[in-house]
Protein backbone atom coordinates (compact mmCIF):
# COMPACT_ATOMS: atom_id res chain seq x y z
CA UNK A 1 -78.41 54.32 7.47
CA UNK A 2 -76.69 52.69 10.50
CA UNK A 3 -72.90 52.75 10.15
CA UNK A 4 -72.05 49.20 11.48
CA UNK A 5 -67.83 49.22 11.57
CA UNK A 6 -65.69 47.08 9.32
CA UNK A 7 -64.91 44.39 12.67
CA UNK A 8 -68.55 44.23 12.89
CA UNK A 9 -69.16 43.05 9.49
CA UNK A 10 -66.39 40.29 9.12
CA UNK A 11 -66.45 38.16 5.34
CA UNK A 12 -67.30 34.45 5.41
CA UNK A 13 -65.58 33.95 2.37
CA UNK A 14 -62.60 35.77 0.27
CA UNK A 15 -64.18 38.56 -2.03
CA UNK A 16 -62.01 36.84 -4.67
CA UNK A 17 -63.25 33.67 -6.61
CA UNK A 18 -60.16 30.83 -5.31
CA UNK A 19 -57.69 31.22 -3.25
CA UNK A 20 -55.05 28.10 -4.86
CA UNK A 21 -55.21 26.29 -8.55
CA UNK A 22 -53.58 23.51 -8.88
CA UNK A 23 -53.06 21.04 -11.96
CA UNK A 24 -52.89 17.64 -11.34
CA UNK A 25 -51.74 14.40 -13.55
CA UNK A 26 -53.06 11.08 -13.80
CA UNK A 27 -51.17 8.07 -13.93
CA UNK A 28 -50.93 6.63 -17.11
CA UNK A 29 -50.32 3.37 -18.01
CA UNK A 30 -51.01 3.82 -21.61
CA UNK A 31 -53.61 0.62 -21.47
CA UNK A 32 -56.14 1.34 -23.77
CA UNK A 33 -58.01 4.00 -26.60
CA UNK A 34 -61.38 4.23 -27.61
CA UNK A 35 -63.91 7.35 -28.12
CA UNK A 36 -64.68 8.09 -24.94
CA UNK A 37 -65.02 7.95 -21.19
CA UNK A 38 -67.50 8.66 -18.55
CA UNK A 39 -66.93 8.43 -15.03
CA UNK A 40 -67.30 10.55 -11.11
CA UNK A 41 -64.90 13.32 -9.36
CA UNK A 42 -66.02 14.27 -6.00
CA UNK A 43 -65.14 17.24 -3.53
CA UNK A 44 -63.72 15.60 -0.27
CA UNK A 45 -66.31 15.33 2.71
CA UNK A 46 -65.70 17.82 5.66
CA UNK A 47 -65.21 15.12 8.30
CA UNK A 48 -62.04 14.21 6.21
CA UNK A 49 -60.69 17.62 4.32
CA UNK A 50 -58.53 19.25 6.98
CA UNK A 51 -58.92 22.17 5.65
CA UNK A 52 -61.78 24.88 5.71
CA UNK A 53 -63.04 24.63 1.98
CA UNK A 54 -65.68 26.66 0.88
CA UNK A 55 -65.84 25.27 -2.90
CA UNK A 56 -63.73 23.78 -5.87
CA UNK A 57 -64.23 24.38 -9.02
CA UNK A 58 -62.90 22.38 -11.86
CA UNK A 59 -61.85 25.00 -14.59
CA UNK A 60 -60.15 22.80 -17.72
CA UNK A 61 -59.68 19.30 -18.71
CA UNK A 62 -56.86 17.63 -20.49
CA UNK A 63 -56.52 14.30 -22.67
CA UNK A 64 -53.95 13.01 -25.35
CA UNK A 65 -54.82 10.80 -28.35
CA UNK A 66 -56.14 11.19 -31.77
CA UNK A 67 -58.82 13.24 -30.66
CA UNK A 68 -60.56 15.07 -33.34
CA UNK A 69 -64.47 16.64 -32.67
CA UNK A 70 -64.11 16.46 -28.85
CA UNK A 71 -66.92 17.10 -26.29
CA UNK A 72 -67.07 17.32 -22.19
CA UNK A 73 -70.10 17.09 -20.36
CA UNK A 74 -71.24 17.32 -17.02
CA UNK A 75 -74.05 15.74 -14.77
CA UNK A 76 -74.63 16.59 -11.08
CA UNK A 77 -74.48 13.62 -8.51
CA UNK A 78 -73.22 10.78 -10.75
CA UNK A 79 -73.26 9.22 -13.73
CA UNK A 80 -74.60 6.05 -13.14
CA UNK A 81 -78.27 5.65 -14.48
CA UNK A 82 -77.53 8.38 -17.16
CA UNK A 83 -75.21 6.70 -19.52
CA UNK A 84 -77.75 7.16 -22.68
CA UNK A 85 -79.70 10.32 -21.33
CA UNK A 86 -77.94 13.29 -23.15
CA UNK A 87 -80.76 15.27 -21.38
CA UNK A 88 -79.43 14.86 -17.76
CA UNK A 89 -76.17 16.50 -18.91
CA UNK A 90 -74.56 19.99 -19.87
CA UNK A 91 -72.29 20.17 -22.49
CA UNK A 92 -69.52 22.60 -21.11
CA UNK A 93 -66.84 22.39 -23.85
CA UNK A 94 -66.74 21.69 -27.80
CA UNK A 95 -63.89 21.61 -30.32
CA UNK A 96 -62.14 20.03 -33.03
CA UNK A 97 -58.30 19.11 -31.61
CA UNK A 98 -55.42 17.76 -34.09
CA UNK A 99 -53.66 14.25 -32.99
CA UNK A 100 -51.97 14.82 -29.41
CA UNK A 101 -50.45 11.00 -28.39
CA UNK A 102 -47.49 12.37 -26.28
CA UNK A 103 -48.90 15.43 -24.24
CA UNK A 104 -51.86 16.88 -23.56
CA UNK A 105 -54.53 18.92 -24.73
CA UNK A 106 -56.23 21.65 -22.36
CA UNK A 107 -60.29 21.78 -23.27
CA UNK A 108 -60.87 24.77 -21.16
CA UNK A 109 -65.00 24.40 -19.63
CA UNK A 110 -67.50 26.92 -20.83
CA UNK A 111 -68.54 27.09 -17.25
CA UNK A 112 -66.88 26.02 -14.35
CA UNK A 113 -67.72 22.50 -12.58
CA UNK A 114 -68.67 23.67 -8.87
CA UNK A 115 -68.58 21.55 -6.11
CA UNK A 116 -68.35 21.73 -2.33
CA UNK A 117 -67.22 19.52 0.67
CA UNK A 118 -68.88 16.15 -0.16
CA UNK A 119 -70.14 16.94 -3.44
CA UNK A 120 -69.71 15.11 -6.25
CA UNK A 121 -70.42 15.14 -10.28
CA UNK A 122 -70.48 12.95 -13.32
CA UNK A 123 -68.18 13.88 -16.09
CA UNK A 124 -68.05 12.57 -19.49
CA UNK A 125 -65.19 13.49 -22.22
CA UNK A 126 -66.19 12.27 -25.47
CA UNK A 127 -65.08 12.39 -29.45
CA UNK A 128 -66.45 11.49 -32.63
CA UNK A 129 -63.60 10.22 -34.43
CA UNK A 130 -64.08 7.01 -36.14
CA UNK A 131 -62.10 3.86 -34.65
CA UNK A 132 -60.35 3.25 -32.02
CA UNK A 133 -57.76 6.06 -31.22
CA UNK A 134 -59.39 8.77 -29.89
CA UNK A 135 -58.75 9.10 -25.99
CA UNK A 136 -56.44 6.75 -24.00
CA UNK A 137 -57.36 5.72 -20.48
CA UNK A 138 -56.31 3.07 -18.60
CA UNK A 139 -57.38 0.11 -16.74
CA UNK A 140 -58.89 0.12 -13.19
CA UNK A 141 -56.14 -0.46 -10.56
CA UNK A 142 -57.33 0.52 -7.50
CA UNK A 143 -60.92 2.16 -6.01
CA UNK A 144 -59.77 5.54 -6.46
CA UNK A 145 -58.06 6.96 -9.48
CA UNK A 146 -56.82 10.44 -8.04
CA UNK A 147 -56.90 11.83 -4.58
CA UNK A 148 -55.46 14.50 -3.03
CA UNK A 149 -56.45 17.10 -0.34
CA UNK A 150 -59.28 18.17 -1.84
CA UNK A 151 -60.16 16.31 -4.79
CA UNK A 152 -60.71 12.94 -5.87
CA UNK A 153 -61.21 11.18 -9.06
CA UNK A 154 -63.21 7.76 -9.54
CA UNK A 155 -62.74 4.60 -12.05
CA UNK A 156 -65.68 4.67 -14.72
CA UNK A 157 -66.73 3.63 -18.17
CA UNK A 158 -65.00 3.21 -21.26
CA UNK A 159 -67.23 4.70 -24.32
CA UNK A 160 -67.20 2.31 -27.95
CA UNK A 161 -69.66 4.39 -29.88
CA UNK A 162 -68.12 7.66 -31.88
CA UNK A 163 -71.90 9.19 -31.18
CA UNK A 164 -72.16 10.98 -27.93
CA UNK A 165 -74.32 8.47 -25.43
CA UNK A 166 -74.35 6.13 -28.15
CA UNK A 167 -76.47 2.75 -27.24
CA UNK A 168 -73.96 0.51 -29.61
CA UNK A 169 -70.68 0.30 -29.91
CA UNK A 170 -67.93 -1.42 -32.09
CA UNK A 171 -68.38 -4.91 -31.29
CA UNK A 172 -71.91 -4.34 -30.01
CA UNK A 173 -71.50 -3.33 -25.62
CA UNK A 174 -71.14 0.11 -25.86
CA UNK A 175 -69.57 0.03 -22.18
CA UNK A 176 -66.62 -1.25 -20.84
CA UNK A 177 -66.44 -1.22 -16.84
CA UNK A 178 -63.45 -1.16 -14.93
CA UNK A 179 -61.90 1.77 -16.41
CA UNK A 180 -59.68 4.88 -15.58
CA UNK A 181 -58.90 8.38 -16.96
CA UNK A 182 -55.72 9.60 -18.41
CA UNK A 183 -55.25 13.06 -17.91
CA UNK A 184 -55.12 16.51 -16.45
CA UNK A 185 -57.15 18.64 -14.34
CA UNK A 186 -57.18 21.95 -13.53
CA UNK A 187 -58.94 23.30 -10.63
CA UNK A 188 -59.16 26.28 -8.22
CA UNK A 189 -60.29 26.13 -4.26
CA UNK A 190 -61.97 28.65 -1.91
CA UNK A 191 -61.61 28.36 1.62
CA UNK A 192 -63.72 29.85 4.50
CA UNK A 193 -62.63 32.73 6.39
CA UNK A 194 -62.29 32.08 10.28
CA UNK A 195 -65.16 33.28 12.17
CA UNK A 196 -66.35 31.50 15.39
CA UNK A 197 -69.50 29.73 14.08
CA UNK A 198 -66.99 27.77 11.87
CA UNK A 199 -63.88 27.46 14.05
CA UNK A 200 -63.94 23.92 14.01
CA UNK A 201 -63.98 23.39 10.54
CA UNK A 202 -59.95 24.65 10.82
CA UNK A 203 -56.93 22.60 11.48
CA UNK A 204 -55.98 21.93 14.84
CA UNK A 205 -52.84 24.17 15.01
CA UNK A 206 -55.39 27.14 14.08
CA UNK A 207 -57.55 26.71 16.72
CA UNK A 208 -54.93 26.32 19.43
CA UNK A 209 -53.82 30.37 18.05
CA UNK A 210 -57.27 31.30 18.25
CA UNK A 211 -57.79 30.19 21.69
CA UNK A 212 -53.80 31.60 22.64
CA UNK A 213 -55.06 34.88 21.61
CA UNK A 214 -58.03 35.17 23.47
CA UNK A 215 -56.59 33.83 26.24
CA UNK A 216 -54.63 36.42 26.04
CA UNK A 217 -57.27 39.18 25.36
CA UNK A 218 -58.54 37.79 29.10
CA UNK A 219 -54.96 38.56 31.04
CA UNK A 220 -54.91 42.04 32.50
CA UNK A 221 -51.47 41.96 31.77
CA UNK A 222 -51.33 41.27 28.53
CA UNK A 223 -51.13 43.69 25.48
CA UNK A 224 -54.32 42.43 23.55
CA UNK A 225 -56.14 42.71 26.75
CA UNK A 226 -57.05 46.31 25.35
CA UNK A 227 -58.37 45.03 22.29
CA UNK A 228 -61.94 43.76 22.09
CA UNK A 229 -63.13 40.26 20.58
CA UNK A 230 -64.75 42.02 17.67
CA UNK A 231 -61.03 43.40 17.18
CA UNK A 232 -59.27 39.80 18.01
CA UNK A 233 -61.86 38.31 15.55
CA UNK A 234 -61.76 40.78 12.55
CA UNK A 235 -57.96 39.85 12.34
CA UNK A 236 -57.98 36.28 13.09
CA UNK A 237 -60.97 36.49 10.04
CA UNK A 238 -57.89 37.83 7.82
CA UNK A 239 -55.80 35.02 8.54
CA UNK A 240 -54.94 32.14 6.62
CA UNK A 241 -55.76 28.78 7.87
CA UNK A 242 -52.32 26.79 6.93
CA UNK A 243 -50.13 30.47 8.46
CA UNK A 244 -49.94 29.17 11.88
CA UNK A 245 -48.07 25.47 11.20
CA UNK A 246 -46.18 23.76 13.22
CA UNK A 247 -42.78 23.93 12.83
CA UNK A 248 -39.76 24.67 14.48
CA UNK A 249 -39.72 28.19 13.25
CA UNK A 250 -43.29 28.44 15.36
CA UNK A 251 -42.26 27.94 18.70
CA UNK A 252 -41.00 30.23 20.85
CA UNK A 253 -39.37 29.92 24.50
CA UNK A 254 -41.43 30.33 27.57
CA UNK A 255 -40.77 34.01 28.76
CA UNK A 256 -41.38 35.16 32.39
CA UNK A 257 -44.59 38.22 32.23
CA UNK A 258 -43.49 41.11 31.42
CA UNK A 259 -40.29 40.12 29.75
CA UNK A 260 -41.41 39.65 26.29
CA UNK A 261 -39.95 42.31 24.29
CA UNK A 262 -40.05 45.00 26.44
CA UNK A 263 -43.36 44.62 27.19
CA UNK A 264 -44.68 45.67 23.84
CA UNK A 265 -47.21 44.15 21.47
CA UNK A 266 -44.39 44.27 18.69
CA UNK A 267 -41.94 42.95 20.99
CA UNK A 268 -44.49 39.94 21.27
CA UNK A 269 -45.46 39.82 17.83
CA UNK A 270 -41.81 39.59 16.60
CA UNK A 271 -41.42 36.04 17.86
CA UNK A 272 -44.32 34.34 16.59
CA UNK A 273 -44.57 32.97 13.42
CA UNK A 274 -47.10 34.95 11.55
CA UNK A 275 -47.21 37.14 8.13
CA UNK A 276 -45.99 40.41 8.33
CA UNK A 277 -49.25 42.33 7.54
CA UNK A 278 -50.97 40.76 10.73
CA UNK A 279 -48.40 41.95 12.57
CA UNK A 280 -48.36 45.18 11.35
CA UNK A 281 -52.05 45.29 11.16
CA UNK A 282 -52.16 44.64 15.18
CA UNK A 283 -49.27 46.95 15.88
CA UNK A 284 -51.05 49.97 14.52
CA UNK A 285 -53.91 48.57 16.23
CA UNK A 286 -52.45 48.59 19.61
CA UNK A 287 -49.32 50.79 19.56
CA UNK A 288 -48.57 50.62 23.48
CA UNK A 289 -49.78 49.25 26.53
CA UNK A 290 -52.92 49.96 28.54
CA UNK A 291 -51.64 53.50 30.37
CA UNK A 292 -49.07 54.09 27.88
CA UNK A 293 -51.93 54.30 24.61
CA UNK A 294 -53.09 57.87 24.93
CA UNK A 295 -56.00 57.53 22.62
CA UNK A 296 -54.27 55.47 20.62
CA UNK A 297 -56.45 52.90 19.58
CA UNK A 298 -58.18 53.77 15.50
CA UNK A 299 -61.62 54.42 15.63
CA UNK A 300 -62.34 50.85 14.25
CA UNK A 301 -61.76 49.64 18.05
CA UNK A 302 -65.41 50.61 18.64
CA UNK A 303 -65.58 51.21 22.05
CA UNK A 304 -62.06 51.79 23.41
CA UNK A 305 -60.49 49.65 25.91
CA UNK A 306 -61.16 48.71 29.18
CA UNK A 307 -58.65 49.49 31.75
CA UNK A 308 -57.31 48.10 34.11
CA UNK A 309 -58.28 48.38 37.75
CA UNK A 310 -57.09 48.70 41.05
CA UNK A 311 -57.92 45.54 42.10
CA UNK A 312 -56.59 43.65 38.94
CA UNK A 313 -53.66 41.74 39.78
CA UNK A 314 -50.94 38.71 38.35
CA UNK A 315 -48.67 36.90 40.61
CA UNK A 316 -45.50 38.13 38.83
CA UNK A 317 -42.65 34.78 38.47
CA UNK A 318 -45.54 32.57 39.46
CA UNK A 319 -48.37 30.55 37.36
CA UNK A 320 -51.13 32.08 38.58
CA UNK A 321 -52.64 34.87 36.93
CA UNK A 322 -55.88 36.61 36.87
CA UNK A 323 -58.12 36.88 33.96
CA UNK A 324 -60.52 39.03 32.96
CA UNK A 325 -64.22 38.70 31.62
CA UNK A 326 -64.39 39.08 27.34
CA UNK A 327 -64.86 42.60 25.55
CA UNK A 328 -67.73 42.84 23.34
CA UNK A 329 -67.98 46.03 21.25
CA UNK A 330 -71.54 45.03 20.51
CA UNK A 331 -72.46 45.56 24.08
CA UNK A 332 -70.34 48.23 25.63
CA UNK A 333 -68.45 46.18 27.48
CA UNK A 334 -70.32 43.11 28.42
CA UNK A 335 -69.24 39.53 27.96
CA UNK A 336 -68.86 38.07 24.48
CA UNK A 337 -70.09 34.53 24.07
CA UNK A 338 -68.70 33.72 20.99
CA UNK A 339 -65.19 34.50 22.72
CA UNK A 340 -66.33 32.06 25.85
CA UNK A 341 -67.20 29.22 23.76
CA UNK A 342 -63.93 29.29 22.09
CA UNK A 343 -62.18 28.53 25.31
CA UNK A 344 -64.18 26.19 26.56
């Protein structure tokens, strides 16, 4: 079998399952109580995320009230059409809960609720507790109930009937429109790992490093001009996408070339804002400069570095420097487009 080196073979997505969780409140007015309430969460849209999700996944739900033989349920898409057809739904949590009116109750799900950018689902919390008291939600104030980076929570149905889906309720309707849920949810995210075919999916700060660094992979001058894409890319792919904000700890004075540090890739590293194990990582990665290395790049650097030439040149104290064409380890040495794109 081929051996195909680790900056060859860089993850989409984090070999763990989420990244964040998060527990979030509704408000809670306190307005009303009945058995039930049915209604539609939705994963934000990429066009308005700002981040690079990959999935949520809604892992518990929480209510307050008398509650008693409690049920959750789950329908993909939405929920309107399917109020009285149990079949188009999967029950993902079932238990009998004491009286809660002051704080909540967690019903953790049997199975996660999955969603990804612009997804979204029907959910229905139900119990079969005779009157009135059972699960307090709230009157419809506004389009959207919940919203936050990621998630987002829609007005629904109030539910009458003590029998899940019932078709009659207390004073006939089984439905009341206009309504809100009370509650907690907790849920988990996943985001994509940077890799060039989804580079634009990141925030804008993140892109502007991404196209810094490969800039600087193209200056004969520069440190990480002995590194190839493939290397650039396999640690960009390990970086976060909300590390490189800006803030006042992130910028750093202009330096004339050369001046940085010493010269050294540590010296560089050591005033930008970025985690310690990326800088380590592309320390031991690139322990000295172009004549200085020695051999010193790891064998994961397939292909070694490219040095410099005679003829390569920068107009030291002025703005006008040279650049090089990309490094592709892929093609000994020939231009990487992936690299190109990203600067254009």
């Amino acid at each position: 079998e081929e051996f195909v080196p680790a900056v060859l073979r860089r993850p989409k997505v984090a070999n763990h399952l989420v990244h964040e969780s998060f527990a979030v409140d509704m408000r809670d007015h306190e307005d009303h109580s009945f058995c039930g309430v049915m209604f539609d969460v939705c994963c934000r849209g990429e066009a308005d995320l700002g981040v690079p999700l990959d999935f949520m996944q809604i892992e518990a739900i929480s209510v307050r009230g008398e509650l008693g033989p409690l049920t959750v349920w789950s329908t993909p898409g939405s929920f309107k059409g399917k109020e009285h057809h149990q079949d188009a739904w999967t029950l993902l949590y079932e238990g009998e809960h004491p009286p809660s009116m002051r704080s909540y109750r967690q019903l953790p799900l049997t199975a996660p609720i999955v969603m990804r950018p612009g997804q979204r689902c029907g959910i229905y919390v139900h119990s079969k507790l005779r009157g009135d008291d059972a699960i307090i939600y709230d009157n419809q104030r506004g389009h959207v109930t919940y919203e936050d980076a990621v998630f987002r929570v829609l007005p629904g149905l109030a539910h009458l009937s003590n029998k899940p889906f019932g078709r009659s309720g207390m004073w006939g309707v089984p439905w009341r429109e206009n309504r809100e849920f009370v509650g907690r949810f907790e849920y988990g995210v996943s985001y994509k790992l940077w890799n060039p075919e989804v580079h634009r999916d990141f925030p804008e700060d993140f892109r502007k490093v991404v196209k810094t660094v490969l800039l600087c992979g193209r200056r004969l001058h520069s440190p990480l001009h002995s590194l190839q894409d493939e290397v650039l890319f396999y640690i960009l792919n390990m970086c976060k996408h909300d590390w490189f904000r800006t803030g006042a700890s992130a910028i750093v004075a202009p330096q004339p070339p050369g001046d940085i540090g010493g010269n050294s890739l540590a010296g560089l590293l050591g005033q930008v804002h970025c985690p310690g194990f990326v800088r380590s990582s592309m320390v031991r990665a690139m322990p000295g400069r172009a004549s200085a290395l020695g051999g010193g790049l790891p064998s994961w650097a397939v292909g070694g570095f490219r040095p410099s030439s005679s003829s390569d040149s920068v107009a030291e104290g002025s703005n006008s420097f040279e650049f090089s064409s990309p490094r592709s380890a892929q093609s000994g040495g020939a231009s990487s487009d992936d690299g190109m794109d990203l600067l254009r």
